[in-house]
N, C-alpha and C. Protein backbone atom coordinates (compact mmCIF):
# COMPACT_ATOMS: atom_id res chain seq x y z
N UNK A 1 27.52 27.77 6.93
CA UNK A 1 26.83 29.00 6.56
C UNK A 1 26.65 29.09 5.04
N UNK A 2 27.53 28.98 4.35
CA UNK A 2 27.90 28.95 2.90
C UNK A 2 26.52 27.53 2.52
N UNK A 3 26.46 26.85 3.21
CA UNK A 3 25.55 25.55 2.41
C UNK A 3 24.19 26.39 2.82
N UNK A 4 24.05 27.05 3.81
CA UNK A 4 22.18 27.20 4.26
C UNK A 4 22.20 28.33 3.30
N UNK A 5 22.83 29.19 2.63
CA UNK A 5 22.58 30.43 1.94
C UNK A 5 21.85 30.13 0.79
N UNK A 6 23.24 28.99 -0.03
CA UNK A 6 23.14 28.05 -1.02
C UNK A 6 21.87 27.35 -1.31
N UNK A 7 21.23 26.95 -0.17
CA UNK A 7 19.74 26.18 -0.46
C UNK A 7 18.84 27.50 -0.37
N UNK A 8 18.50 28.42 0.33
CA UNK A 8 17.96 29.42 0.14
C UNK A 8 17.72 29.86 -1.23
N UNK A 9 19.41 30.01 -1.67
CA UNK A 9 19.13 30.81 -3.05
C UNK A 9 18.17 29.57 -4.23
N UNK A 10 18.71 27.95 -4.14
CA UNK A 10 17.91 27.35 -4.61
C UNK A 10 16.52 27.13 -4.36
N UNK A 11 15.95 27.86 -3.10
CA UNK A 11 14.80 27.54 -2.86
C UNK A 11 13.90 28.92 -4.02
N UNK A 12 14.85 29.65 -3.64
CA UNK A 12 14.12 31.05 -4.07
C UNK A 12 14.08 31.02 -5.75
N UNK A 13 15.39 30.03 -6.31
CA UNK A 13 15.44 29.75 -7.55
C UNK A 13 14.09 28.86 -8.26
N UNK A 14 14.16 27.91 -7.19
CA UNK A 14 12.57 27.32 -7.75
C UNK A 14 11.56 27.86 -7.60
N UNK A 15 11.06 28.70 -6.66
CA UNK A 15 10.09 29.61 -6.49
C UNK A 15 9.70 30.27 -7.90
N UNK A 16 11.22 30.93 -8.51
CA UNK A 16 11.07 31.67 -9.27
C UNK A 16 10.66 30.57 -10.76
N UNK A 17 11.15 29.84 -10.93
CA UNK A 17 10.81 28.69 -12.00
C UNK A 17 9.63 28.70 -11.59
N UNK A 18 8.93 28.10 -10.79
CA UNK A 18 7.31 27.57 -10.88
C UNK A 18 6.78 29.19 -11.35
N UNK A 19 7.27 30.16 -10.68
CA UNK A 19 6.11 31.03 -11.40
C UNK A 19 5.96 31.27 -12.87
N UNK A 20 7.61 31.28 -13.44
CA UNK A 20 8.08 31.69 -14.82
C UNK A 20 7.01 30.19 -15.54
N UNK A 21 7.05 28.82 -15.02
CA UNK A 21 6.35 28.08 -15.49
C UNK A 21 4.29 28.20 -15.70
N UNK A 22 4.23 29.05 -14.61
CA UNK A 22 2.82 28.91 -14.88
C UNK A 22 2.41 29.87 -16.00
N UNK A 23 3.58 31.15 -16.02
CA UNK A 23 3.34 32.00 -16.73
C UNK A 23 3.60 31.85 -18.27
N UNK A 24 4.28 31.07 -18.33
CA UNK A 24 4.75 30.09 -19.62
C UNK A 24 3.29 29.26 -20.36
N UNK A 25 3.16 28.83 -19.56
CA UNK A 25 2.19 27.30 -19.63
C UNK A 25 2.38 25.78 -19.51
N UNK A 26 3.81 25.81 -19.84
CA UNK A 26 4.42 24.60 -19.21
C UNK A 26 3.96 24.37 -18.07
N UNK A 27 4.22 22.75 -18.07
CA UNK A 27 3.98 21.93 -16.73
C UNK A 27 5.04 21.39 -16.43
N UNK A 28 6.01 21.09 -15.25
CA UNK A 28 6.75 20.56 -14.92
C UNK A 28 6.25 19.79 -14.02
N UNK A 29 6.80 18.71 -14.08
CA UNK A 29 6.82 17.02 -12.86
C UNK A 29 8.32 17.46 -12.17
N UNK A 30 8.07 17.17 -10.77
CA UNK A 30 8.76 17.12 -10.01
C UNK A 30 8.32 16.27 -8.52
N UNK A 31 9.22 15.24 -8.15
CA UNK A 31 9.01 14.91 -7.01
C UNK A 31 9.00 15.69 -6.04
N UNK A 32 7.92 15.29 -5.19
CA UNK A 32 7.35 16.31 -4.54
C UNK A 32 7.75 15.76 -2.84
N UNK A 33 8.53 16.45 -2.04
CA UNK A 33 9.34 16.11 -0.76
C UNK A 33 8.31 16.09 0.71
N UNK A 34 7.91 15.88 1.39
CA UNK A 34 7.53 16.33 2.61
C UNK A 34 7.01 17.35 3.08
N UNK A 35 7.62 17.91 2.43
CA UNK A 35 7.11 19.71 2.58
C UNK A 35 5.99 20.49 1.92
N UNK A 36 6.12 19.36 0.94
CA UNK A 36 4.82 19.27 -0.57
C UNK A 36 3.45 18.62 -0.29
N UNK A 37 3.59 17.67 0.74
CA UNK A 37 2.88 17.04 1.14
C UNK A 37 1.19 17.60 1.09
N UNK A 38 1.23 18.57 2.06
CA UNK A 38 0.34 19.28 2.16
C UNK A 38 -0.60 20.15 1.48
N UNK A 39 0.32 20.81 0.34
CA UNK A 39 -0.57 20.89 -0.83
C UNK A 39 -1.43 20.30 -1.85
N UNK A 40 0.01 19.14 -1.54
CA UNK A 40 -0.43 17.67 -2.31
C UNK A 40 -2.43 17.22 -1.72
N UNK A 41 -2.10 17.08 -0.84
CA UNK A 41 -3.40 16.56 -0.23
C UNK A 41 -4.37 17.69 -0.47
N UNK A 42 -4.53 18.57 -0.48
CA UNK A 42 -5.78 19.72 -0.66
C UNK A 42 -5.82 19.21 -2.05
N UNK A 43 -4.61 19.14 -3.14
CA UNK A 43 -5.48 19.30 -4.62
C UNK A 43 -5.73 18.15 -4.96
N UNK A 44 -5.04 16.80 -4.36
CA UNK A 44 -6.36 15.81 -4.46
C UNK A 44 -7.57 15.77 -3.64
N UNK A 45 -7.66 15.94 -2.13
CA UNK A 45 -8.70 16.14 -2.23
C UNK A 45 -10.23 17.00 -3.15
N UNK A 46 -9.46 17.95 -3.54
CA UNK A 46 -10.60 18.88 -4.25
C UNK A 46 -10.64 17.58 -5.56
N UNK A 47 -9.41 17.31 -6.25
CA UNK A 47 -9.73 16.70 -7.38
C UNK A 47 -10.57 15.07 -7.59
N UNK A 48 -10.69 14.61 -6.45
CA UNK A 48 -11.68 13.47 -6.07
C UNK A 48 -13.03 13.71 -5.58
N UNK A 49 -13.60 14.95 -5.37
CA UNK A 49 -14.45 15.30 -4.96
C UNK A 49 -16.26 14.04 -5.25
N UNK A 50 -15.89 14.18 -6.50
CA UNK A 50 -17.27 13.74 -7.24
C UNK A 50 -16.16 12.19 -7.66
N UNK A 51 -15.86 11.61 -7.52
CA UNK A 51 -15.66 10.17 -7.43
C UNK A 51 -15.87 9.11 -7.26
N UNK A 52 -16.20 8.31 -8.40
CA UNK A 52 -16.90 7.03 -8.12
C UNK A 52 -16.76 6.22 -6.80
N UNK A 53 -15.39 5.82 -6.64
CA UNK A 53 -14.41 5.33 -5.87
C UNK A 53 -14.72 6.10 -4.38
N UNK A 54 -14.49 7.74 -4.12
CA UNK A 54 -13.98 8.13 -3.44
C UNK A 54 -15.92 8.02 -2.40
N UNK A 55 -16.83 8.52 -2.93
CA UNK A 55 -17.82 8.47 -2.57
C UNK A 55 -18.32 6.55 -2.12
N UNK A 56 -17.99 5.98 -2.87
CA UNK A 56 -18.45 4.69 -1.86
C UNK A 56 -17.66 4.72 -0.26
N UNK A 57 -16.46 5.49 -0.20
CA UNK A 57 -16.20 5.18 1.27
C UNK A 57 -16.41 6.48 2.05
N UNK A 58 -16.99 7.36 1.04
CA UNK A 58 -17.48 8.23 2.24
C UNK A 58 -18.66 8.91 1.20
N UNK A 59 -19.96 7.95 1.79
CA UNK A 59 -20.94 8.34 1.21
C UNK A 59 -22.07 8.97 1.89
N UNK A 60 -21.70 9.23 3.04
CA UNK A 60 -22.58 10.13 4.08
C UNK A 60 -22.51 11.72 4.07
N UNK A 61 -21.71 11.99 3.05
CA UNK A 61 -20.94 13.33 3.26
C UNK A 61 -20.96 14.18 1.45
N UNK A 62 -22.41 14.78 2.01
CA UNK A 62 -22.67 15.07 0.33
C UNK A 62 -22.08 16.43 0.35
N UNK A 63 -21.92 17.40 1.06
CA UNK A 63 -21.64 18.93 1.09
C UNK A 63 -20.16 18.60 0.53
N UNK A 64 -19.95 19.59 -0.56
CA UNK A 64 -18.74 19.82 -1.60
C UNK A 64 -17.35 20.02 -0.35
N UNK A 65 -17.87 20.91 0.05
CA UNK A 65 -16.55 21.56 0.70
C UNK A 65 -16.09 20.82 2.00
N UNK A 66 -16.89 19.76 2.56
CA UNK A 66 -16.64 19.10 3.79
C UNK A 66 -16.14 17.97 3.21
N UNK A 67 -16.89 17.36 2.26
CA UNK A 67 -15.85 16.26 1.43
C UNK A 67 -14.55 16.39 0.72
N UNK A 68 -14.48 17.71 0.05
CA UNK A 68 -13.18 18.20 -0.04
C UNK A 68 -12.14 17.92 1.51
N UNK A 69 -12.33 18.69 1.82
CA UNK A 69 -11.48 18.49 3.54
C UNK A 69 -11.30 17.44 3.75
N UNK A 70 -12.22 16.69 3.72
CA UNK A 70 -12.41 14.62 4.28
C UNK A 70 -11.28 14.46 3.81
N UNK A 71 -11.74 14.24 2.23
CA UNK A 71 -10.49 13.70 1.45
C UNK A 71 -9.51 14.61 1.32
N UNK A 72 -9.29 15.01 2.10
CA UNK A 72 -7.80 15.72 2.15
C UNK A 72 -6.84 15.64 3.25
N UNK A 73 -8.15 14.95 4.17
CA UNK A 73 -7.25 14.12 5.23
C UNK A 73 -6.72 12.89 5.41
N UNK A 74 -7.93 12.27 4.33
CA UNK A 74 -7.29 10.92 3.79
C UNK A 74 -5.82 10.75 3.01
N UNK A 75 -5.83 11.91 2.02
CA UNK A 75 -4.58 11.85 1.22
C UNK A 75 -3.56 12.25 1.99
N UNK A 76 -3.50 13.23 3.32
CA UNK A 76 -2.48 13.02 4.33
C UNK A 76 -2.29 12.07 4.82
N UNK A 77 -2.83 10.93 5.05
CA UNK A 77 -2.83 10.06 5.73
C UNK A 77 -2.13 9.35 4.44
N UNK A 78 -2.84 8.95 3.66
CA UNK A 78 -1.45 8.10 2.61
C UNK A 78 -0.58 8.54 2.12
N UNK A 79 -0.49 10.05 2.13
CA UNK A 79 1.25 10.39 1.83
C UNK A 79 2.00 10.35 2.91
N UNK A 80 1.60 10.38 4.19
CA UNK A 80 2.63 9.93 5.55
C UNK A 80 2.77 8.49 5.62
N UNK A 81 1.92 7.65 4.93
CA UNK A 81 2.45 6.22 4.21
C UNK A 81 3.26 6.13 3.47
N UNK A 82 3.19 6.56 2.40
CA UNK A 82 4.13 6.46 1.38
C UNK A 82 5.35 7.63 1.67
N UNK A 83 5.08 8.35 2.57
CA UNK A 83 6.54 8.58 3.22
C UNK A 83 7.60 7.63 4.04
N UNK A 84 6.77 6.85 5.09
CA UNK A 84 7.36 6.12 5.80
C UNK A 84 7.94 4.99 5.10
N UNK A 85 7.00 4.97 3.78
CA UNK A 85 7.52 3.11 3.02
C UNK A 85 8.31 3.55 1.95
N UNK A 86 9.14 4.75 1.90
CA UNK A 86 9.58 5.07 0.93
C UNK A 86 9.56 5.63 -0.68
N UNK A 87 8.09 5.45 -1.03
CA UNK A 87 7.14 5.13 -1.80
C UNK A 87 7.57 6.45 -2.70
N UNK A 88 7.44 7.30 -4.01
CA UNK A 88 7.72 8.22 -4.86
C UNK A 88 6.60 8.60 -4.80
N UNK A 89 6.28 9.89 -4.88
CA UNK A 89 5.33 10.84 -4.86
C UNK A 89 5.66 11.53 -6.22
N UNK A 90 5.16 12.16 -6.88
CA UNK A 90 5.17 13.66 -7.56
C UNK A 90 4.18 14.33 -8.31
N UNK A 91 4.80 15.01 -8.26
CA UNK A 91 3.28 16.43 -8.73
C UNK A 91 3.68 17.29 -9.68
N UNK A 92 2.66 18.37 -9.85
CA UNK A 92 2.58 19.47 -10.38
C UNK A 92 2.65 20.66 -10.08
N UNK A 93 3.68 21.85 -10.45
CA UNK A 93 3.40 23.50 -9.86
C UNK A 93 3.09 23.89 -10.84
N UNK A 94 2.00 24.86 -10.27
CA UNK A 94 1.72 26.16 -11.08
C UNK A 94 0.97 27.15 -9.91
N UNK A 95 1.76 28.60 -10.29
CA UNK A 95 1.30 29.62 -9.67
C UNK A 95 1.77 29.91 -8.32
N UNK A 96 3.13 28.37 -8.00
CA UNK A 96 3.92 28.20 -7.02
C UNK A 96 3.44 27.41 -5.93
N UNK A 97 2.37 26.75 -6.36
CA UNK A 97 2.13 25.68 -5.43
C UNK A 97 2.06 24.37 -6.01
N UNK A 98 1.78 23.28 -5.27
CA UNK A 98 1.32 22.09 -6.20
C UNK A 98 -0.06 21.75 -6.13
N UNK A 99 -0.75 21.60 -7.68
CA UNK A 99 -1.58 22.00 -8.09
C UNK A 99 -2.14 20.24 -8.68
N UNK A 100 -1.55 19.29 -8.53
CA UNK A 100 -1.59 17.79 -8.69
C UNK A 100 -0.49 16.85 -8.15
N UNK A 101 -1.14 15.76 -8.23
CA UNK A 101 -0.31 14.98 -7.46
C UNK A 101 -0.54 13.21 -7.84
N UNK A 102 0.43 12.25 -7.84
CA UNK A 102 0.59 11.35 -8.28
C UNK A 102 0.73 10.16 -7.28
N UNK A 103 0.60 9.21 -6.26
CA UNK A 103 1.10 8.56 -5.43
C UNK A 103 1.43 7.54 -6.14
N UNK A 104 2.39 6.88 -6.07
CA UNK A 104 2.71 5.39 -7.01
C UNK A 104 3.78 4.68 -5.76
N UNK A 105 3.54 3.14 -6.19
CA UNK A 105 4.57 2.77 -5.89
C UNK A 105 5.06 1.84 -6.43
N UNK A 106 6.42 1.47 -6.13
CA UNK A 106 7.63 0.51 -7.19
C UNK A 106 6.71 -0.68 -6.47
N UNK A 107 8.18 -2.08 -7.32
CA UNK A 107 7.82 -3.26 -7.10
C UNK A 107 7.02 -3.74 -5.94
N UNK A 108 7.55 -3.12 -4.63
CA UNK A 108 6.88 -3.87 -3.42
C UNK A 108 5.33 -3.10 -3.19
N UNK A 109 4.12 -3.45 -3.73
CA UNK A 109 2.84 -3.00 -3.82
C UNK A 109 2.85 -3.40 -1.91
N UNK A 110 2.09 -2.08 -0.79
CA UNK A 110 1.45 -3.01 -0.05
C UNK A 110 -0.12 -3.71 -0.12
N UNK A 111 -0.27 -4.21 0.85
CA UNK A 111 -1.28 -4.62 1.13
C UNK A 111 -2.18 -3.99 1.92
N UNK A 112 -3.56 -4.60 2.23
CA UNK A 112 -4.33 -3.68 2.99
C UNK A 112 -3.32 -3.56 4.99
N UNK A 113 -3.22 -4.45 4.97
CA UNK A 113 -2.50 -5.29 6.47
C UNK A 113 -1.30 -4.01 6.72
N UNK A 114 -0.63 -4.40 5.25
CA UNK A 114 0.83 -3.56 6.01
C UNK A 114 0.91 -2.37 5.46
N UNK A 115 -0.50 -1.73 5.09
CA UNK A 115 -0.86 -0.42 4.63
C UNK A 115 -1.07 0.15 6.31
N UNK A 116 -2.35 -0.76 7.18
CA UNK A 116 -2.87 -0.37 8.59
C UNK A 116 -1.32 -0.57 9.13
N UNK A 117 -0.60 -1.39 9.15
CA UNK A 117 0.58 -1.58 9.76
C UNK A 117 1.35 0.09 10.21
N UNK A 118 1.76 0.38 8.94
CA UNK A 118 2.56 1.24 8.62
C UNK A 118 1.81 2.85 9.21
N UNK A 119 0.47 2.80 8.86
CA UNK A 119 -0.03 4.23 8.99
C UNK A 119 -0.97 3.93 10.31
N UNK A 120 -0.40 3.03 11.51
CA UNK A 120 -0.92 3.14 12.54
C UNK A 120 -1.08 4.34 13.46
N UNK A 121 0.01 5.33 12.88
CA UNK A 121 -0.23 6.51 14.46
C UNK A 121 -0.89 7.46 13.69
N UNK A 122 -1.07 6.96 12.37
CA UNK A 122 -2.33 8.43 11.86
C UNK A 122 -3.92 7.65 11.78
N UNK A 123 -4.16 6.90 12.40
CA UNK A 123 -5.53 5.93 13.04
C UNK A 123 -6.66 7.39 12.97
N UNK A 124 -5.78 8.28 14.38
CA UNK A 124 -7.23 9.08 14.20
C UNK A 124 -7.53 10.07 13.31
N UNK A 125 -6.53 10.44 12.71
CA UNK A 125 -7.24 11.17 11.41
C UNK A 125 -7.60 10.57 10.32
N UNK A 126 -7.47 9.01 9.97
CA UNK A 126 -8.19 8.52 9.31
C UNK A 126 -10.14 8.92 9.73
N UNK A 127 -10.02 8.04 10.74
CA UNK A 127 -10.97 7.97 11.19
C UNK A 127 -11.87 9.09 11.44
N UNK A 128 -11.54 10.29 12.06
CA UNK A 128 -11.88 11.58 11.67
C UNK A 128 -12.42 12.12 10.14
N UNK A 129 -11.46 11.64 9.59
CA UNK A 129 -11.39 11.85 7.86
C UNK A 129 -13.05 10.86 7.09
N UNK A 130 -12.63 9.90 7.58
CA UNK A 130 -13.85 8.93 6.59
C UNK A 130 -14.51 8.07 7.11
N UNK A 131 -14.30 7.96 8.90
CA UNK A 131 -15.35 6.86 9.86
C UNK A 131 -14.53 5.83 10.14
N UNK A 132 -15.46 4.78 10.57
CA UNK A 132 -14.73 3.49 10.86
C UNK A 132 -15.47 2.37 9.70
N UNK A 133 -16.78 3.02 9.00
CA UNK A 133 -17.12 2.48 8.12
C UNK A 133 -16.21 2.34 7.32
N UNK A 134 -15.80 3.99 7.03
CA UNK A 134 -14.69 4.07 5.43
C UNK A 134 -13.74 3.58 5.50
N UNK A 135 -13.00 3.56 6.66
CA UNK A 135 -12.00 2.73 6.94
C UNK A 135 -12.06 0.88 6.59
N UNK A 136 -13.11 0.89 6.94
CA UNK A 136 -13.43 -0.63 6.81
C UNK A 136 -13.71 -0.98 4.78
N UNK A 137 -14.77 -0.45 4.37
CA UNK A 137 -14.78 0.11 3.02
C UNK A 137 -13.12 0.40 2.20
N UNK A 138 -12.55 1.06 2.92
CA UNK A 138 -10.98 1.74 2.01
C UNK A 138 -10.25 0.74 1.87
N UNK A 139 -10.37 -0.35 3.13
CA UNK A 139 -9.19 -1.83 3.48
C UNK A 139 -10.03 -2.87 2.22
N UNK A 140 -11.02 -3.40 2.76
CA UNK A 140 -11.72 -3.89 1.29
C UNK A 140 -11.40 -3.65 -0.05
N UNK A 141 -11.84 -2.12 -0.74
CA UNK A 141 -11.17 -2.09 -2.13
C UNK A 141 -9.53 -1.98 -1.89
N UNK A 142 -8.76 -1.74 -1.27
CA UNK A 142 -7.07 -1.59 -1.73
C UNK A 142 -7.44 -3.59 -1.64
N UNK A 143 -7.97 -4.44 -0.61
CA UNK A 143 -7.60 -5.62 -1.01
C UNK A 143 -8.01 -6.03 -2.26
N UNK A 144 -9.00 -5.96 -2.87
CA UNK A 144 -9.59 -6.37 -3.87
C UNK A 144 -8.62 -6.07 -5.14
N UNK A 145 -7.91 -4.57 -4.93
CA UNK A 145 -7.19 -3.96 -6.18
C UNK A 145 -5.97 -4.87 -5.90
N UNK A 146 -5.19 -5.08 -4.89
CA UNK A 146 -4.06 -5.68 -4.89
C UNK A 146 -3.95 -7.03 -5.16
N UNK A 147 -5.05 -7.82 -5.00
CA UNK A 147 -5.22 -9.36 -5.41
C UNK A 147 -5.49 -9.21 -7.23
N UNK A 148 -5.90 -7.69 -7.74
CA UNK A 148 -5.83 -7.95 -9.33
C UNK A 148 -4.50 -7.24 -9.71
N UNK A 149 -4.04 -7.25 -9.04
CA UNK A 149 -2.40 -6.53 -9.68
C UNK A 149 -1.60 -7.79 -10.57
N UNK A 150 -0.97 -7.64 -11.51
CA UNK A 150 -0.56 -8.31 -12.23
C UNK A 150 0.21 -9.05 -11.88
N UNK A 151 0.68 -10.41 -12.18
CA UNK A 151 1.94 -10.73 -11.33
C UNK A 151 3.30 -10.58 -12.13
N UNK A 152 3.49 -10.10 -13.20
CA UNK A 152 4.75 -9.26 -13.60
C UNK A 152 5.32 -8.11 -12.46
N UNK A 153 6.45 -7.78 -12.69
CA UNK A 153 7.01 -7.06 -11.52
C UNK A 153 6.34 -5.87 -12.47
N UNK A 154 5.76 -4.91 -11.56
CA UNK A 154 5.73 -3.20 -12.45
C UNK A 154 5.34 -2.11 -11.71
N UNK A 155 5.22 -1.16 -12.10
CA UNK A 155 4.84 0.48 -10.90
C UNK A 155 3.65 0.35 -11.22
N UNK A 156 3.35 1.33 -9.86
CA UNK A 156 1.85 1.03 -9.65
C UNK A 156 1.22 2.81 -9.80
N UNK A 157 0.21 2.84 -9.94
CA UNK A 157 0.13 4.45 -10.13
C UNK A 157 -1.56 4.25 -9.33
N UNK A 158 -1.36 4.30 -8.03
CA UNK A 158 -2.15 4.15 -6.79
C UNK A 158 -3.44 5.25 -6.94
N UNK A 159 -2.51 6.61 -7.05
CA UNK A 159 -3.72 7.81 -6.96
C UNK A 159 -2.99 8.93 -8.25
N UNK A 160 -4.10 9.36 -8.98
CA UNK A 160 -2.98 10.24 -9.53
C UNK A 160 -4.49 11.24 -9.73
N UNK A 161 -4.20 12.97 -9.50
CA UNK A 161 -5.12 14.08 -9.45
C UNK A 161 -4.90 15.26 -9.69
N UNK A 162 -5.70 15.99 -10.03
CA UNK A 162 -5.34 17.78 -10.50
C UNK A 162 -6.65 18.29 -9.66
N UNK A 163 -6.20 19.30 -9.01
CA UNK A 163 -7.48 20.54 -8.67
C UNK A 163 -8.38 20.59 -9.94
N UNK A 164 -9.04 21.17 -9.84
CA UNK A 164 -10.46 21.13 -10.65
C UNK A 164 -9.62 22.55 -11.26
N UNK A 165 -9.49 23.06 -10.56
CA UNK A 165 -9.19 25.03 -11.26
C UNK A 165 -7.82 24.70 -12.10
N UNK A 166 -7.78 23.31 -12.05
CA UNK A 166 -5.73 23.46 -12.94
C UNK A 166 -6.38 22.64 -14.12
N UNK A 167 -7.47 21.87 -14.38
CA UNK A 167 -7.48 20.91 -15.13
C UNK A 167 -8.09 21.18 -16.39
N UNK A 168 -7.94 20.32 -17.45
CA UNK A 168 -7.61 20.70 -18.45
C UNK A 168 -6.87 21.35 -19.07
N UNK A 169 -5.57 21.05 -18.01
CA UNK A 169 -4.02 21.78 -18.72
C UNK A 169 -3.09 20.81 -19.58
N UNK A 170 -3.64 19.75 -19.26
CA UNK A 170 -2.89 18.51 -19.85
C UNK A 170 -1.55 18.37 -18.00
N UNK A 171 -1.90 18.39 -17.03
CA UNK A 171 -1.34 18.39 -16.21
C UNK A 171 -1.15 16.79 -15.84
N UNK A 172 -2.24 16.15 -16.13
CA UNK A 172 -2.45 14.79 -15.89
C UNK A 172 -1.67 13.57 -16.74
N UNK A 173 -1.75 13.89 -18.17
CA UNK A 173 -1.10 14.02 -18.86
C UNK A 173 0.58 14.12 -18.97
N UNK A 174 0.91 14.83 -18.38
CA UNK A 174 2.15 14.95 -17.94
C UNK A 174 2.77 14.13 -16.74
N UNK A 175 1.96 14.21 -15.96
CA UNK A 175 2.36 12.95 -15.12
C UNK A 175 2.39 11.81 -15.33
N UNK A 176 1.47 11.31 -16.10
CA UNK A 176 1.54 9.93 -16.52
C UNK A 176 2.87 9.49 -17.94
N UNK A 177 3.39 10.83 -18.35
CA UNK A 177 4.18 10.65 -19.29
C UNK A 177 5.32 10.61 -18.46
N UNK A 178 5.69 11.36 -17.09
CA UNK A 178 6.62 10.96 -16.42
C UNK A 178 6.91 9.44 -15.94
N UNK A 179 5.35 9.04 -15.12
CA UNK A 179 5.47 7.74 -14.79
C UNK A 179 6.35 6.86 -15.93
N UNK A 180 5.78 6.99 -17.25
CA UNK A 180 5.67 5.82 -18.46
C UNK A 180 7.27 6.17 -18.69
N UNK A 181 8.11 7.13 -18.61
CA UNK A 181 9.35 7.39 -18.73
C UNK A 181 10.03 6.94 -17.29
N UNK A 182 9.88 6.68 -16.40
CA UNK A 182 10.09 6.49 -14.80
C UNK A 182 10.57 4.49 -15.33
N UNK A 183 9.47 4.21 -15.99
CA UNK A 183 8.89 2.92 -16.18
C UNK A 183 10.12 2.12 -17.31
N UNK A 184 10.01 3.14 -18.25
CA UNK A 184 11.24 2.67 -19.42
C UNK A 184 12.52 2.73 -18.82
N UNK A 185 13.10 3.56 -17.91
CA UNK A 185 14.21 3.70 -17.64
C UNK A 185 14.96 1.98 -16.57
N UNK A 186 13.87 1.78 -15.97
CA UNK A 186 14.04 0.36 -15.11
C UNK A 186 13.81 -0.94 -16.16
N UNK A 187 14.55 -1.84 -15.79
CA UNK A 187 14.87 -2.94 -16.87
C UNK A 187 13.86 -4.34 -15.69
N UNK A 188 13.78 -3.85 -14.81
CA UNK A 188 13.16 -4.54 -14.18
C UNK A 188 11.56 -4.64 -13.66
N UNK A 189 10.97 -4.03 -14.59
CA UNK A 189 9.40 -3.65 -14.60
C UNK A 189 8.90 -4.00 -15.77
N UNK A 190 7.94 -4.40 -15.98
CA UNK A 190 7.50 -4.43 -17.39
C UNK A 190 6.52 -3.50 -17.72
N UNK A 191 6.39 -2.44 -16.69
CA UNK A 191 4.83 -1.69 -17.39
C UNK A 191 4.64 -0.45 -16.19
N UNK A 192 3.30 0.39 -16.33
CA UNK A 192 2.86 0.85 -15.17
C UNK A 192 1.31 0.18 -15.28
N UNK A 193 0.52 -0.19 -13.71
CA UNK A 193 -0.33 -0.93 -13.87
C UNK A 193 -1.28 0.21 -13.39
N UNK A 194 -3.08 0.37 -13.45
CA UNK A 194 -3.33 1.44 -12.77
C UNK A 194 -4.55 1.10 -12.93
N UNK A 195 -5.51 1.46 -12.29
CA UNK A 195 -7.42 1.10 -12.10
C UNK A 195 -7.98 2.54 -12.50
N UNK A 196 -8.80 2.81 -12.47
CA UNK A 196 -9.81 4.05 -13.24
C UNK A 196 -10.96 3.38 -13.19
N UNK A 197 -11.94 4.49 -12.32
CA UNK A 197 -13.20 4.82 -12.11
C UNK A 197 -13.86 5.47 -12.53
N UNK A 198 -13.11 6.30 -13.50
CA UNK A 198 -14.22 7.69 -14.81
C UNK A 198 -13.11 7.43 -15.58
């Protein structure tokens, strides 16, 4: 009884931090759990909207707000990946939600193979999400990106995004200063590696 009170009061404690933070202006990085997930995916989807990248695999789908959604089922779909593979997530609050989001992963990069491997029982909301084209399209570029990954051991910074309504807070910014501190602390990485399309 004493432990479920205990997380309560810490839940209600962070509650109260993210707001005191937005109201501040600070940004805090925090790994973002399972539970985060879901926010996670709405503010990248909104924040990929107009994307070089994101529009070649779903280029049938010009209406703002239906591509928003798409890609927001896609980014569920790879954070229940990078849940299952262990993979570090984290994001951004403000206003008490998370408002960006980061997907990376350590040394073991997958592949396209044991990407489908792993996120086999979310098949149909891929597919729902971006076709069987995009699907086919999404496996293509992750292969192409993973055959240019460096062959030094290092973190990978897969997806990293802010809502459109958070950005230009330096939110992005902040995440990547987490990564690059994530990065120094391991003796066994030499870097963070990362692709960009704008």
């Amino acid at each position: 009884m004493r432990w479920r009170a205990s997380l309560r009061l810490d839940k209600q404690r962070r509650e109260v931090n993210n707001c005191r933070m937005a109201e501040n202006g600070r940004s805090t990085v925090s790994v973002l759990f399972p539970e985060h997930h879901e926010e996670a995916a709405v503010a990248l989807g909104r924040a990929f909207i107009n994307d070089p990248t994101f529009k070649a695999i779903l280029p049938e789908v010009t209406e703002p707000v239906e591509r928003a959604a798409r890609l927001a089922d896609l980014f569920r779909v790879l954070l229940s990946i990078e849940r299952k593979t262990g993979q570090p997530v984290f994001g951004i609050f403000a206003d008490g939600r998370v408002v960006g989001a980061a997907i990376t992963e350590g040394r073991q990069v997958q592949g396209a193979l044991a990407m489908v491997a792993t996120g086999v029982g979310a098949l149909p909301t891929l597919i729902r999400a971006i076709g069987v084209g995009g699907i086919y399209r999404a496996l293509n570029m992750v292969s192409v990106l993973t055959e240019n990954h460096p062959k030094q051991p290092h973190l990978y910074l897969q997806v990293l995004g802010v809502d459109p309504a958070y950005q230009k807070r330096h939110f992005g910014a902040a995440m990547l200063e987490h990564l690059r501190t994530q990065a120094l602390a391991r003796p066994d990485v030499e870097g963070v590696y990362l692709e960009t399309a704008t």
